[in-house]
Protein backbone atom coordinates (compact mmCIF):
# COMPACT_ATOMS: atom_id res chain seq x y z
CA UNK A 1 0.00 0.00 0.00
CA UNK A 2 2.65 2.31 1.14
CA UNK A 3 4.84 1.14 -2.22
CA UNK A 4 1.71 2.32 -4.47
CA UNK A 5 1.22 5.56 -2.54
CA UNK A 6 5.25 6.38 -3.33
CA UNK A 7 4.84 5.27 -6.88
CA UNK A 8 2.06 7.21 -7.32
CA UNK A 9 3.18 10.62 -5.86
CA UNK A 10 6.37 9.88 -7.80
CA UNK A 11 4.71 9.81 -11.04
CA UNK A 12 2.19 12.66 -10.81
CA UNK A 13 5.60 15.12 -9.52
CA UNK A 14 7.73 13.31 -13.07
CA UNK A 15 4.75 14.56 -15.15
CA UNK A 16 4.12 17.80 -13.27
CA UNK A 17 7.81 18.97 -13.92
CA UNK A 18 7.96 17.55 -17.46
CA UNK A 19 4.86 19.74 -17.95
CA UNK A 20 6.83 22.74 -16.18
CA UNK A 21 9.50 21.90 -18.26
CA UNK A 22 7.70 21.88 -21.65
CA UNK A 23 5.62 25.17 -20.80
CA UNK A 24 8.84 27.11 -20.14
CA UNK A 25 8.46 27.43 -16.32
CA UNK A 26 11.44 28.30 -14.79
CA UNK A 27 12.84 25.53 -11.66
CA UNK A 28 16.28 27.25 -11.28
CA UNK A 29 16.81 28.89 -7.86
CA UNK A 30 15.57 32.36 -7.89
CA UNK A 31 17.97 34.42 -5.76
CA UNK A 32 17.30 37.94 -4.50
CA UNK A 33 14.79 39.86 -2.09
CA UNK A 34 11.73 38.14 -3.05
CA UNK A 35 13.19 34.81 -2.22
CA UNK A 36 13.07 35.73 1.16
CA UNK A 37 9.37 35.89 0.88
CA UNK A 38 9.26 31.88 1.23
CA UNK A 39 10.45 31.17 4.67
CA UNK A 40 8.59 34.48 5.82
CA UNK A 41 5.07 33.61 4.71
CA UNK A 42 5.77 30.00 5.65
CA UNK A 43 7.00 31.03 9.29
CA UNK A 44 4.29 33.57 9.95
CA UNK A 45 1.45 32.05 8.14
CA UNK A 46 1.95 28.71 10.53
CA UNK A 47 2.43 31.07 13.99
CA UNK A 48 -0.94 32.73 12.79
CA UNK A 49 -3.08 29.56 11.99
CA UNK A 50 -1.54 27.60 15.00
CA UNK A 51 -1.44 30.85 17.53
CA UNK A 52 1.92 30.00 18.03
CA UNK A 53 5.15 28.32 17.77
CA UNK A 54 5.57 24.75 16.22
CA UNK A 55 5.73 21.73 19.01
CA UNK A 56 8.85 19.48 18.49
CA UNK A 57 8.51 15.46 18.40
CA UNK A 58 10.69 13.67 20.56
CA UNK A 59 12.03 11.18 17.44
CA UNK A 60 15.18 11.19 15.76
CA UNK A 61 16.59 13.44 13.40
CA UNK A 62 16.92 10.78 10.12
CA UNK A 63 13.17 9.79 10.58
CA UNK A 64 12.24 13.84 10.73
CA UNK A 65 14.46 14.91 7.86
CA UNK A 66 13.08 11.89 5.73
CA UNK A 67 9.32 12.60 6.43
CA UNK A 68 10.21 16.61 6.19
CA UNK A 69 11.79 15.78 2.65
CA UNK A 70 8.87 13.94 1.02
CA UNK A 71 6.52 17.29 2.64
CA UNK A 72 9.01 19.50 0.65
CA UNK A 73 8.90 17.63 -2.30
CA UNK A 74 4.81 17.01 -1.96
CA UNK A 75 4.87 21.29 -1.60
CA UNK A 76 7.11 21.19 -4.83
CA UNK A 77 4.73 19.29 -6.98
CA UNK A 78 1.30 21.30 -5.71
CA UNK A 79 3.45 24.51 -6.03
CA UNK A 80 4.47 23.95 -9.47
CA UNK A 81 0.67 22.84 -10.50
CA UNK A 82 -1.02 25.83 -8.75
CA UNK A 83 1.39 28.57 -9.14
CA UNK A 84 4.15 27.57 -11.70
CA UNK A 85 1.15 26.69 -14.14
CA UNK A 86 -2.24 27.42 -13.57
CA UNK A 87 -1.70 30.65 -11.26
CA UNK A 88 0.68 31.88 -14.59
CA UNK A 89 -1.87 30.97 -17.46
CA UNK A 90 -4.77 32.27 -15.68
CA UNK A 91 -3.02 35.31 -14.86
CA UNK A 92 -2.54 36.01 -18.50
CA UNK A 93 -6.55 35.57 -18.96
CA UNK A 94 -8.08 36.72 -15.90
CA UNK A 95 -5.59 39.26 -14.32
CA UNK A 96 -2.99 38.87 -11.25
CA UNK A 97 -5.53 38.95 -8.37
CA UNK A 98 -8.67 36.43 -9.90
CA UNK A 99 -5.83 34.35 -10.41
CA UNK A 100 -4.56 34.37 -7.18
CA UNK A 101 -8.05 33.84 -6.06
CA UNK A 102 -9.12 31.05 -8.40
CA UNK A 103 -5.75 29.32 -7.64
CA UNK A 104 -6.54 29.23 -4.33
CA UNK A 105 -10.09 28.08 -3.90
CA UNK A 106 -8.98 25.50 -6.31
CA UNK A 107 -5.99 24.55 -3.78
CA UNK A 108 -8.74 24.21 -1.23
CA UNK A 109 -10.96 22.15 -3.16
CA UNK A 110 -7.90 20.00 -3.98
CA UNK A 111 -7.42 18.98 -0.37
CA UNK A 112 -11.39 18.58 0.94
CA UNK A 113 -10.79 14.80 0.35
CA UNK A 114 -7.81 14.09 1.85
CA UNK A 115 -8.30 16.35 5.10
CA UNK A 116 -11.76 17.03 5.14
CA UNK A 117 -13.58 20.24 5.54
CA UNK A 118 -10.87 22.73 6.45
CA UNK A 119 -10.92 24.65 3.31
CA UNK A 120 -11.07 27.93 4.92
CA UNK A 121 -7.35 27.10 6.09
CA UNK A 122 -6.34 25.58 2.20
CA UNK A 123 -7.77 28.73 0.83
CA UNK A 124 -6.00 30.89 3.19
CA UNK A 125 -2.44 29.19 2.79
CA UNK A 126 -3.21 29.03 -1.09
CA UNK A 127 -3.47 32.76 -0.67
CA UNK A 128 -0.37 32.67 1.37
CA UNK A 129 1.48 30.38 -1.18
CA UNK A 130 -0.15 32.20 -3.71
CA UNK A 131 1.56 35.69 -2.53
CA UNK A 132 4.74 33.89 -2.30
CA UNK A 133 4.80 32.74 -6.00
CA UNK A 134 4.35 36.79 -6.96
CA UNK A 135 7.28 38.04 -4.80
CA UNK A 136 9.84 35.43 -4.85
CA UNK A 137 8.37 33.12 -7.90
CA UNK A 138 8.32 29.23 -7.87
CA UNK A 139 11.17 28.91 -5.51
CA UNK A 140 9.49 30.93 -3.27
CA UNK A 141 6.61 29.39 -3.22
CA UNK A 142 7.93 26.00 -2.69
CA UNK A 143 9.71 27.25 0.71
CA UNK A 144 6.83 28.77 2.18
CA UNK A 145 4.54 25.21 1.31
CA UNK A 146 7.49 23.49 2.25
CA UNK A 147 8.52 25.14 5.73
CA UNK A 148 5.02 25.08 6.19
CA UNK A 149 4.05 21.67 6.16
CA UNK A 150 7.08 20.68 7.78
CA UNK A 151 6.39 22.72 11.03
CA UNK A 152 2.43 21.19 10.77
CA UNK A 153 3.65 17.83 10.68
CA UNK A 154 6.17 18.39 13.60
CA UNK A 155 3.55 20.02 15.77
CA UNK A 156 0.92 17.25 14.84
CA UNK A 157 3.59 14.87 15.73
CA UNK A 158 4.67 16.20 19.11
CA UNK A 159 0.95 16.36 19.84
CA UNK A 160 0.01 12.84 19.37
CA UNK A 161 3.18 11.68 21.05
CA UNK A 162 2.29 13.68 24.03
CA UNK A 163 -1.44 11.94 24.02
CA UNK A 164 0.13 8.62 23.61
CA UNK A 165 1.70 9.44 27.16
CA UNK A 166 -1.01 10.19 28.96
């Protein structure tokens, strides 16, 4: 089960960077102010929606770095769909800011299966992710999703953990 869940993900990210790839969307590390955007929005948007700072799991380091590093590269493939493609060729159709907006409810939508009815919070962070993308581009973007899934699953982690103990 867990083997058909990696293949999958693996295939839909190979097809969603060939597609970046053959549109012309630009993967290269973007360097300069708006790159600092990323671990800002990611930081602040995850202090605001959890009122405060991320709870640490008592486990060790190669198990956090390996589950952190399939988050990053799950917020690489949903970055590069919703703002590397669709966020850039609606823009060109509907303007900047319905983009941002249509981008992001369909972010939300995207994730009512798989964790249920919180799509106030999807549509803010595609918002979040969203505003990202504009100031730093892709590589921006990918950060913010990135650092903030990472500090979600560490604070979900150190919660159950501290249940367990009870």
């Amino acid at each position: 089960m867990a083997a058909e869940l990696v293949r999958s993900r693996l295939l839909l990210w190979a097809t969603a960077f060939a597609a970046a790839a053959a549109l012309g969307i630009p993967w290269q590390l973007e360097i300069g102010p708006g790159l600092l955007a990323g671990p800002a929005i990611g930081i602040v948007l995850f202090f605001v929606l959890a009122g405060g700072p991320p709870r640490i799991p008592q486990r060790g380091a190669p198990a956090v770095c390996l589950r952190s590093a399939y988050l990053i590269a799950a917020a690489g493939f949903e970055e590069l769909i919703w703002r590397g493609v669709v966020l850039a060729l609606l823009a060109s159709y509907t303007g900047t800011l319905s983009a941002l907006v249509l981008t992001s409810v369909g972010f939300a939508l995207w994730h009512v299966r798989s964790l249920g009815g919180r799509c106030v919070v999807h549509g803010l962070t595609g918002l979040a992710f969203g505003g990202a993308y504009l100031c730093g581009g892709i590589t921006a973007a990918v950060v913010a999703h990135g650092l903030y899934n990472v500090l979600v699953d560490l604070s979900v982690q150190a919660a159950e953990a501290s249940e367990g103990s009870v």
